[in-house]
N, C-alpha and C. Protein backbone atom coordinates (compact mmCIF):
# COMPACT_ATOMS: atom_id res chain seq x y z
N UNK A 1 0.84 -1.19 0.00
CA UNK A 1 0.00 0.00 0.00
C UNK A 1 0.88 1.25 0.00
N UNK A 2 0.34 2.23 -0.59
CA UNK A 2 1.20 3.38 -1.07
C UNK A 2 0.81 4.60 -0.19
N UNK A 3 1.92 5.09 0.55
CA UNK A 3 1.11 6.56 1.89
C UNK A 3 1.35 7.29 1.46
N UNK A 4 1.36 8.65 1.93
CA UNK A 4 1.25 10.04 1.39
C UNK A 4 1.31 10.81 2.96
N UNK A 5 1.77 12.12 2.85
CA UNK A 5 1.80 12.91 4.23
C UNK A 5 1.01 14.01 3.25
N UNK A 6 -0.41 14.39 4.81
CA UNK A 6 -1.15 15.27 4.37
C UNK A 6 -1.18 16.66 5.22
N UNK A 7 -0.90 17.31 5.00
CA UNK A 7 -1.33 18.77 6.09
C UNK A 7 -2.49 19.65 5.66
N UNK A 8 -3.33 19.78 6.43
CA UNK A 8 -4.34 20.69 6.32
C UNK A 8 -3.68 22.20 7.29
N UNK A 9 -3.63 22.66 6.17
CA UNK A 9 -2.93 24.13 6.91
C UNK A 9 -3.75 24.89 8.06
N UNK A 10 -2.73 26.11 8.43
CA UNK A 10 -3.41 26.67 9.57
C UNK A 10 -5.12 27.30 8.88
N UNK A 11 -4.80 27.57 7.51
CA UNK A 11 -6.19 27.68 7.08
C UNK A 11 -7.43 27.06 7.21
N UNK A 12 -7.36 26.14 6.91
CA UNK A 12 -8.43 24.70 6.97
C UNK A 12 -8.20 24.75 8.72
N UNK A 13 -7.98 24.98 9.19
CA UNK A 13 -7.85 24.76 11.21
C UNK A 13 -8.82 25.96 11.15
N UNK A 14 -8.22 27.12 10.95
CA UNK A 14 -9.03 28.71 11.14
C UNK A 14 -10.64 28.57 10.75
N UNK A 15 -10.56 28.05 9.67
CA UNK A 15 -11.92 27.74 9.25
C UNK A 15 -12.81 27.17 9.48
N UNK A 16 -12.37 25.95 9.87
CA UNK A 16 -12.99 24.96 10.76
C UNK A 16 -13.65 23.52 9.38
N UNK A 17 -12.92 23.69 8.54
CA UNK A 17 -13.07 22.52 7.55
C UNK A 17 -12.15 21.48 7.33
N UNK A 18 -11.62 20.76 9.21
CA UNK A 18 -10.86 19.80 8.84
C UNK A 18 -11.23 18.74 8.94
N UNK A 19 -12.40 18.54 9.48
CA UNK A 19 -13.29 17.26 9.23
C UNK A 19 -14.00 17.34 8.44
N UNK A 20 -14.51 17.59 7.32
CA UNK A 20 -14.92 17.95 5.81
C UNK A 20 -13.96 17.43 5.22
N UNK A 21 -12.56 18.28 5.59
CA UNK A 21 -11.16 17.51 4.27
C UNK A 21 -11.17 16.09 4.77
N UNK A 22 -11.16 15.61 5.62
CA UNK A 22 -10.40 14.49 6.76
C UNK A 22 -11.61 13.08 6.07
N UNK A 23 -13.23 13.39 6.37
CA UNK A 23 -14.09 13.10 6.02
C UNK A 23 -13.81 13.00 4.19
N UNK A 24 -13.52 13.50 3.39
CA UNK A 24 -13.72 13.58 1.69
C UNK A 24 -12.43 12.13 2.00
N UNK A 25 -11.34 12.17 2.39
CA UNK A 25 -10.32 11.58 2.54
C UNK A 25 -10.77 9.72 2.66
N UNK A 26 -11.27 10.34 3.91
CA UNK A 26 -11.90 8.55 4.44
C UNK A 26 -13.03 8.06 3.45
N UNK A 27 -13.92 8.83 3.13
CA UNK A 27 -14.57 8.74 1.81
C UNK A 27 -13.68 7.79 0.49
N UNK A 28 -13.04 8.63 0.25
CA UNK A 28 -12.39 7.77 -0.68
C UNK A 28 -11.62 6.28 -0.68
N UNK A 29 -11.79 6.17 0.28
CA UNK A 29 -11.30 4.72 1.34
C UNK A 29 -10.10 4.85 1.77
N UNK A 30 -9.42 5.66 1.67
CA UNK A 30 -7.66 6.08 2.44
C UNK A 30 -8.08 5.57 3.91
N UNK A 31 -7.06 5.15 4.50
CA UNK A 31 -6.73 4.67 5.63
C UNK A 31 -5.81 5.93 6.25
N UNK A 32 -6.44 6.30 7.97
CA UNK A 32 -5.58 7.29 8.43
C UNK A 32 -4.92 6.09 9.34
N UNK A 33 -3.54 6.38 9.17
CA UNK A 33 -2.42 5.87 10.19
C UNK A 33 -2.00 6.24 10.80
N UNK A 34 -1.94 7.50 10.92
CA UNK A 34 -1.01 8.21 11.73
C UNK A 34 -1.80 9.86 11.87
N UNK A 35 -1.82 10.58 12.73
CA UNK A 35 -2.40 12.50 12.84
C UNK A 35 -2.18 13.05 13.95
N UNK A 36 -1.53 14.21 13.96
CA UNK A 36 -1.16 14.92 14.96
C UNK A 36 -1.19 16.55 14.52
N UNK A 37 -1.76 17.58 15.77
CA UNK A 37 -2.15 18.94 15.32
C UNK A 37 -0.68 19.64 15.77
N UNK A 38 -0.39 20.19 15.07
CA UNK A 38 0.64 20.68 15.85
C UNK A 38 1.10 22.51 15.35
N UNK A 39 1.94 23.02 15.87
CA UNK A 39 2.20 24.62 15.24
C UNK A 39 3.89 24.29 15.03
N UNK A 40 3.70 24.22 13.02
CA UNK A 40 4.78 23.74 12.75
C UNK A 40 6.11 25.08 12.96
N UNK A 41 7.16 25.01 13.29
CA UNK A 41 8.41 25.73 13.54
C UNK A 41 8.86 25.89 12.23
N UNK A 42 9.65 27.21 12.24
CA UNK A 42 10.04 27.46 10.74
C UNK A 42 11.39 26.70 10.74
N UNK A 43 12.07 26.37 11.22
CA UNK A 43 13.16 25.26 10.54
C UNK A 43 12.60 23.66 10.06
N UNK A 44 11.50 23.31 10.56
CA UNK A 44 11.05 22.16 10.01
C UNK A 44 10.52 22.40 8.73
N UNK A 45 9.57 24.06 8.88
CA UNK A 45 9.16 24.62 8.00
C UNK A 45 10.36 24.88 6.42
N UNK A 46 10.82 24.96 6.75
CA UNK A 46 12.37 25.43 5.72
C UNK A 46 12.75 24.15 5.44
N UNK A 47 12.67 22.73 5.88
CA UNK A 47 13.25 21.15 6.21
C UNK A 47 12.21 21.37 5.08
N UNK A 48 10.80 21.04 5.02
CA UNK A 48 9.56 20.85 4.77
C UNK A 48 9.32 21.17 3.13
N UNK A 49 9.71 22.25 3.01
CA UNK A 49 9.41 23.34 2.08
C UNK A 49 10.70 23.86 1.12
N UNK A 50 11.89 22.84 1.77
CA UNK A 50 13.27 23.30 0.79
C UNK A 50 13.02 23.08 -0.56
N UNK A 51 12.40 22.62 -1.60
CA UNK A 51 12.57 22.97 -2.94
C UNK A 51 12.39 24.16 -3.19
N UNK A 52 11.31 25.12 -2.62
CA UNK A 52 11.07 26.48 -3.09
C UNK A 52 12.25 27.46 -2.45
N UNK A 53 12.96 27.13 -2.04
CA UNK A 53 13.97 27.94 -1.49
C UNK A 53 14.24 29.45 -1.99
N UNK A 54 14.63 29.07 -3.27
CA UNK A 54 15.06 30.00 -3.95
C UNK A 54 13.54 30.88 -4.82
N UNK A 55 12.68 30.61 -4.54
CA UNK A 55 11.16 31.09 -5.08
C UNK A 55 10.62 32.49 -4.16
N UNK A 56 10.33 32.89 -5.23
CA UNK A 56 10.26 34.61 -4.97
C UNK A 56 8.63 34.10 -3.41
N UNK A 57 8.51 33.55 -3.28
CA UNK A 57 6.96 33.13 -2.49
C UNK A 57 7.57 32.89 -1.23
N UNK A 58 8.81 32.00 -1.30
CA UNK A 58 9.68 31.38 -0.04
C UNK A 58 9.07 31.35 1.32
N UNK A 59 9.34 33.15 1.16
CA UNK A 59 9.38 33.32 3.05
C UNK A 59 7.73 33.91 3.33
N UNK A 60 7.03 34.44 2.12
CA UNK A 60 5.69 34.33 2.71
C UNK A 60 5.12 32.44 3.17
N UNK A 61 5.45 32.29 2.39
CA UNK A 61 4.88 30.48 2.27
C UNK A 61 5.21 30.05 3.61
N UNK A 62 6.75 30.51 4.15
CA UNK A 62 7.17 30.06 5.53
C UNK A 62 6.62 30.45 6.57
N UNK A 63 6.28 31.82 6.19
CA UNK A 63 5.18 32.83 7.76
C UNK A 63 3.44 32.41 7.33
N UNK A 64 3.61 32.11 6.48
CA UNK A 64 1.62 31.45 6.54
C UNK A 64 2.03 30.02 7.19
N UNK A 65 2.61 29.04 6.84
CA UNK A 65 2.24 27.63 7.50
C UNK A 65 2.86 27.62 8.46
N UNK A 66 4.02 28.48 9.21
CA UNK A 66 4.26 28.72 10.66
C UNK A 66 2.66 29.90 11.44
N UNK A 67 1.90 30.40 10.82
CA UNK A 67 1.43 30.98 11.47
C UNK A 67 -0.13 30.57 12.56
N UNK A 68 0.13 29.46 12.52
CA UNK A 68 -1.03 28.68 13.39
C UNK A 68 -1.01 26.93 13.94
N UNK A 69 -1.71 26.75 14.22
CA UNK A 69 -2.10 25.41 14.44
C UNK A 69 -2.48 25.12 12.75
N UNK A 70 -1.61 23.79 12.87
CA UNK A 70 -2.11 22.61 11.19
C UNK A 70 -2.35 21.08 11.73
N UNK A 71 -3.27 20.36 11.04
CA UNK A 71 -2.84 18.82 11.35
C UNK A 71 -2.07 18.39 9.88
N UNK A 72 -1.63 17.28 10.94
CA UNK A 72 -0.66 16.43 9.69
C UNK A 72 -0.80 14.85 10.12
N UNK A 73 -1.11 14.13 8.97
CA UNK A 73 -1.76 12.98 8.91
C UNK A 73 -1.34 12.32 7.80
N UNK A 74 -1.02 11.20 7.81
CA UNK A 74 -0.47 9.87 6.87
C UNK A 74 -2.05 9.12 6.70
N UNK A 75 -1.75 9.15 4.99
CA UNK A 75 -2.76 8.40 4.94
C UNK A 75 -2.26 7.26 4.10
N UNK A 76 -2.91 5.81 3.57
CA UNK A 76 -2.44 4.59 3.21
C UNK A 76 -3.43 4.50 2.33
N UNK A 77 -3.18 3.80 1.22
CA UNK A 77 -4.14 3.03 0.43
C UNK A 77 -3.37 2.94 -0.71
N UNK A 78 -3.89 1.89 -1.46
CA UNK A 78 -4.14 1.98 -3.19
C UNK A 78 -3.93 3.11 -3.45
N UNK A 79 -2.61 3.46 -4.81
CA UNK A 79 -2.71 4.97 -5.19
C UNK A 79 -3.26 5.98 -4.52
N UNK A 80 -2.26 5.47 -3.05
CA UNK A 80 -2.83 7.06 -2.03
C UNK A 80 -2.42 8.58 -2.77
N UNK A 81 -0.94 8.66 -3.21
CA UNK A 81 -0.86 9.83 -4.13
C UNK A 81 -1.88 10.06 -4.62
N UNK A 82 -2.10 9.64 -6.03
CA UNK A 82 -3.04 9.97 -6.83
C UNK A 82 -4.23 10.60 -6.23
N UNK A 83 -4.86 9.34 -5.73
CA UNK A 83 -6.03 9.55 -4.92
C UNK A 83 -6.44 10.98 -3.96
N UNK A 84 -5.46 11.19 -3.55
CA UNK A 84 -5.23 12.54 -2.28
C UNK A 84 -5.04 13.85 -2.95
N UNK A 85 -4.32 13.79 -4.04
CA UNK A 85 -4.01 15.27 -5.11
C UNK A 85 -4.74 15.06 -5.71
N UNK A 86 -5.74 13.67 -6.48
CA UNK A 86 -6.88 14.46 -7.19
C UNK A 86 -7.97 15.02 -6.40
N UNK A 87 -8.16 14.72 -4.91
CA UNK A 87 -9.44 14.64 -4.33
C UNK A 87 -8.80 16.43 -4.10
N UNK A 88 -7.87 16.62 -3.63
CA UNK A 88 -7.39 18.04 -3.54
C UNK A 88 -7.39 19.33 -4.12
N UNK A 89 -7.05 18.89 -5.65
CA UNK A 89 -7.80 19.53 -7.01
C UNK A 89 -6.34 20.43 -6.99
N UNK A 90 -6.22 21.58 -7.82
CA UNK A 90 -5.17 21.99 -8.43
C UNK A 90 -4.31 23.13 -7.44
N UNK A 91 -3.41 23.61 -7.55
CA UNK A 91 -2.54 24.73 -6.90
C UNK A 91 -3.67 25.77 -6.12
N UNK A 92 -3.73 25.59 -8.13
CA UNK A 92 -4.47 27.40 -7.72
C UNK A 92 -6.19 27.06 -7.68
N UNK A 93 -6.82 27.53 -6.97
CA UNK A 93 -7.80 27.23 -6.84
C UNK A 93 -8.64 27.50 -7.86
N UNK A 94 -8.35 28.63 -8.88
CA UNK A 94 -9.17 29.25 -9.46
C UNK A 94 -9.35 28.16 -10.61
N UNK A 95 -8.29 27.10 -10.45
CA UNK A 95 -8.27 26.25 -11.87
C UNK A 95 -8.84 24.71 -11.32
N UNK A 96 -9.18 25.02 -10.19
CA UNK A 96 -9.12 23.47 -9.08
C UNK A 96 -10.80 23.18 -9.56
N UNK A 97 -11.07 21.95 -10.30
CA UNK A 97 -12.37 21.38 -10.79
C UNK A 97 -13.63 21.52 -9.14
N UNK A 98 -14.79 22.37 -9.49
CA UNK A 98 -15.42 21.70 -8.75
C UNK A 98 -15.87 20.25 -8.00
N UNK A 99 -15.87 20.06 -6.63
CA UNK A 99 -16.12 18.95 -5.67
C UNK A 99 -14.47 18.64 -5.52
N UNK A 100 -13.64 19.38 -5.73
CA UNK A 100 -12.59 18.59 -5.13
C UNK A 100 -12.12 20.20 -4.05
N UNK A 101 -11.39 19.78 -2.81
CA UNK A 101 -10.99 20.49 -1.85
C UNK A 101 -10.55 21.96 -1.91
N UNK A 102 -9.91 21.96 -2.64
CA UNK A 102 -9.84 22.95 -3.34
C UNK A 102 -10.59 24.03 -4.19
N UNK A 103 -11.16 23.53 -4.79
CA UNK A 103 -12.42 23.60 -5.97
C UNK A 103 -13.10 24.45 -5.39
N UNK A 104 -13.88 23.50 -3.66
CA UNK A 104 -15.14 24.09 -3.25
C UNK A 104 -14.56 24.98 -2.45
N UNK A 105 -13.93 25.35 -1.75
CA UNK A 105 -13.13 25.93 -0.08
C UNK A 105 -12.23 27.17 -0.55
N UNK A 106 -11.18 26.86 -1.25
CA UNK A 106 -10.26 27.56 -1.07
C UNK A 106 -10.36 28.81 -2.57
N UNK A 107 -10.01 30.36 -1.95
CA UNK A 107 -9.55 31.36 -2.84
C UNK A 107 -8.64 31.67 -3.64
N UNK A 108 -7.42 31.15 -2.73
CA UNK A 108 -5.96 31.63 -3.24
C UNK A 108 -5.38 30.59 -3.39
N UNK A 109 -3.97 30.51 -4.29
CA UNK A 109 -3.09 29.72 -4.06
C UNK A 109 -2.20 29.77 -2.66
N UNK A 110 -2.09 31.02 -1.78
CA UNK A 110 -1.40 30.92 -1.09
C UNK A 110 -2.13 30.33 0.30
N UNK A 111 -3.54 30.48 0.40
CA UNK A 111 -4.10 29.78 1.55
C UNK A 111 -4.98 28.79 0.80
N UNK A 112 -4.58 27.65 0.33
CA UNK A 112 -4.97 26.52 -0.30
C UNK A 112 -5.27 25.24 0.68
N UNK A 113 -5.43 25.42 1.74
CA UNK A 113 -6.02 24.84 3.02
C UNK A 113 -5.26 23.19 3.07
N UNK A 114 -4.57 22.99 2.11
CA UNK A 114 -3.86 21.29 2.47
C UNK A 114 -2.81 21.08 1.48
N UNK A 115 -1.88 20.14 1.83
CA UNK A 115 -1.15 19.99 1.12
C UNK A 115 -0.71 18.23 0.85
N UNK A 116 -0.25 17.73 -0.45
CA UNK A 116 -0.50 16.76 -0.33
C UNK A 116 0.98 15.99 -0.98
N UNK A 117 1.70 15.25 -0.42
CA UNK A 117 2.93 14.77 -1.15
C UNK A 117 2.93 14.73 -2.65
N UNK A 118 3.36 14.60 -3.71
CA UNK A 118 3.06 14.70 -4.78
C UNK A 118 4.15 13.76 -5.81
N UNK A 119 5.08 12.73 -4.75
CA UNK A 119 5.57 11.77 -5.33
C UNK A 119 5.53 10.58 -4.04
N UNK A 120 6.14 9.27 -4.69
CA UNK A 120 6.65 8.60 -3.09
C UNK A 120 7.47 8.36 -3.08
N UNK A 121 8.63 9.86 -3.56
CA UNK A 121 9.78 9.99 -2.93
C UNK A 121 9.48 11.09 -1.64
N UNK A 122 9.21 11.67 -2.35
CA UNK A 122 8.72 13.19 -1.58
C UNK A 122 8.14 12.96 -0.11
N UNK A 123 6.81 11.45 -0.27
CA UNK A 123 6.04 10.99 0.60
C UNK A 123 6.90 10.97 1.73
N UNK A 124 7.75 9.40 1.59
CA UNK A 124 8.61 9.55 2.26
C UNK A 124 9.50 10.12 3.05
N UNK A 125 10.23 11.13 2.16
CA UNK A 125 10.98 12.16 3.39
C UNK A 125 10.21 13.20 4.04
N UNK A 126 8.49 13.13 3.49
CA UNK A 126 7.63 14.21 4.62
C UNK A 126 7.07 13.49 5.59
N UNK A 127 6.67 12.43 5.49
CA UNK A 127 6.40 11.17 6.59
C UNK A 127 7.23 11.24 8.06
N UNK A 128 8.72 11.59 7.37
CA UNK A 128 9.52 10.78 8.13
C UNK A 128 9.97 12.46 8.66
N UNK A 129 10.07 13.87 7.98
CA UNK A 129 9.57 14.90 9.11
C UNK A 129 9.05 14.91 10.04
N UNK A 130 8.09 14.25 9.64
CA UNK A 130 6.76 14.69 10.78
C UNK A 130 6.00 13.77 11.92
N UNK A 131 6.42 12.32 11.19
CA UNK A 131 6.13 11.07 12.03
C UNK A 131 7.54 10.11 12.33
N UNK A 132 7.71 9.54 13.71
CA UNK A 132 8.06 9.17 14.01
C UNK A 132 7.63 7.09 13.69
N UNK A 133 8.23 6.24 13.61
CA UNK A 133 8.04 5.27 12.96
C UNK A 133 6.63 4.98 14.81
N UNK A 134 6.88 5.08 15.52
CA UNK A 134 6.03 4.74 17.02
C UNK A 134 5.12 5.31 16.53
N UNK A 135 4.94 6.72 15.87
CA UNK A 135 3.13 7.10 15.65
C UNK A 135 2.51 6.72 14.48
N UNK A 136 3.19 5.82 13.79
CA UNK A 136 1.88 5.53 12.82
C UNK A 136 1.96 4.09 12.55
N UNK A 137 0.49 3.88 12.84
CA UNK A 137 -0.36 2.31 13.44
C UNK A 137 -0.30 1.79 11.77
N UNK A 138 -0.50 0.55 11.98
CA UNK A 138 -0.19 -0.84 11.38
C UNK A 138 -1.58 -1.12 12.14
N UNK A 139 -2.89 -1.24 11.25
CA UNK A 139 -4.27 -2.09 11.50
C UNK A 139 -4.99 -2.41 10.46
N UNK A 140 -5.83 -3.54 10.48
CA UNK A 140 -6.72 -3.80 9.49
C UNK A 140 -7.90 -3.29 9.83
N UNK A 141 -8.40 -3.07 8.61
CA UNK A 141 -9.71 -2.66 8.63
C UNK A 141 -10.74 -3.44 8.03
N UNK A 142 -11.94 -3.97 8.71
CA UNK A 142 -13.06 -4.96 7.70
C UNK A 142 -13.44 -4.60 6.23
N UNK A 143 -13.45 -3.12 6.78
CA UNK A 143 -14.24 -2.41 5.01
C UNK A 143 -13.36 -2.42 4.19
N UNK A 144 -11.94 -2.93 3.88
CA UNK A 144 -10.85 -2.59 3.41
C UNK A 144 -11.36 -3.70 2.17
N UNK A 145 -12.03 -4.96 2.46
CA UNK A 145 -12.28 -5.68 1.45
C UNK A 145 -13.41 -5.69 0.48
N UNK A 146 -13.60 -4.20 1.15
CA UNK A 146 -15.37 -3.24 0.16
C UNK A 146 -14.37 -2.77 -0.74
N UNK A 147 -13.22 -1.85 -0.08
CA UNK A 147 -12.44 -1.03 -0.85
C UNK A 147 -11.56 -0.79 -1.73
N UNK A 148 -11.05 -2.27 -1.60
CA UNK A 148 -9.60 -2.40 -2.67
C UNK A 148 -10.10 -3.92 -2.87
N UNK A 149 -9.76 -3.78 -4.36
CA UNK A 149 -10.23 -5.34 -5.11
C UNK A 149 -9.09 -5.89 -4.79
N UNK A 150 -9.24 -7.07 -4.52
CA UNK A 150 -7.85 -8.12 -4.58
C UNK A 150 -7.35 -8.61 -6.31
């Protein structure tokens, strides 16, 4: 099974649409393994966010997702990538297809309320930011054999 690290920014917290995102998520049959709320620090933030380094956006990007409470949550399944960035819908919102997270919720690209790994390389080294191998559970689930064909 293929995971993904998800953050619903301090936006989606402010708003109060993180059980809506969390809910569209489990909907789709993703498995949560792992979630914790936390107020991310700007050096994890800078750890987190090093490809844009050099991007004229950088250090706003760094003072919006340091500026509140976010959760961050591993999710599992079948083409969890896929699954999680399409349910998410595009950057910019203005281009993000209706019914996906984006689509319906969010204005801007810069408060785009979640964020979603976008390889499983990427997965990986944001997983392993933010979760410790002790917080994220290893369980079966009954409905799992509604959800994924063998």
């Amino acid at each position: 099974m293929e995971r993904i690290l998800v953050l619903l920014k301090p936006d989606a917290v402010q708003r109060g649409v993180c059980g809506e995102i969390i809910g569209r998520l489990e909907k789709r049959g993703l498995k949560l393994i792992a979630m914790k709320m936390l107020i991310m620090d700007r050096d994890l933030a800078r750890k987190h966010y090093a490809a844009h380094v050099d991007k004229a956006f950088f250090e706003g990007l760094i003072d919006f997702i340091t500026s509140g409470p976010l959760v961050a949550l591993v999710a599992e399944g079948r083409n969890a990538i896929e699954s999680v960035r399409s349910t998410m819908g595009a950057t910019d919102p203005l281009h993000a297809s209706p019914g996906t997270i984006r689509g319906d919720y969010a204005q801007s690209v810069g408060q785009n309320l979640i964020h979603g790994s976008d390889s499983q390389k990427a997965a990986e080294a944001e997983i392993n930011l933010f979760f410790s191998t002790k917080e994220i559970m290893d369980y079966q689930r009954e409905m799992d054999k509604w959800v994924i064909e063998s």
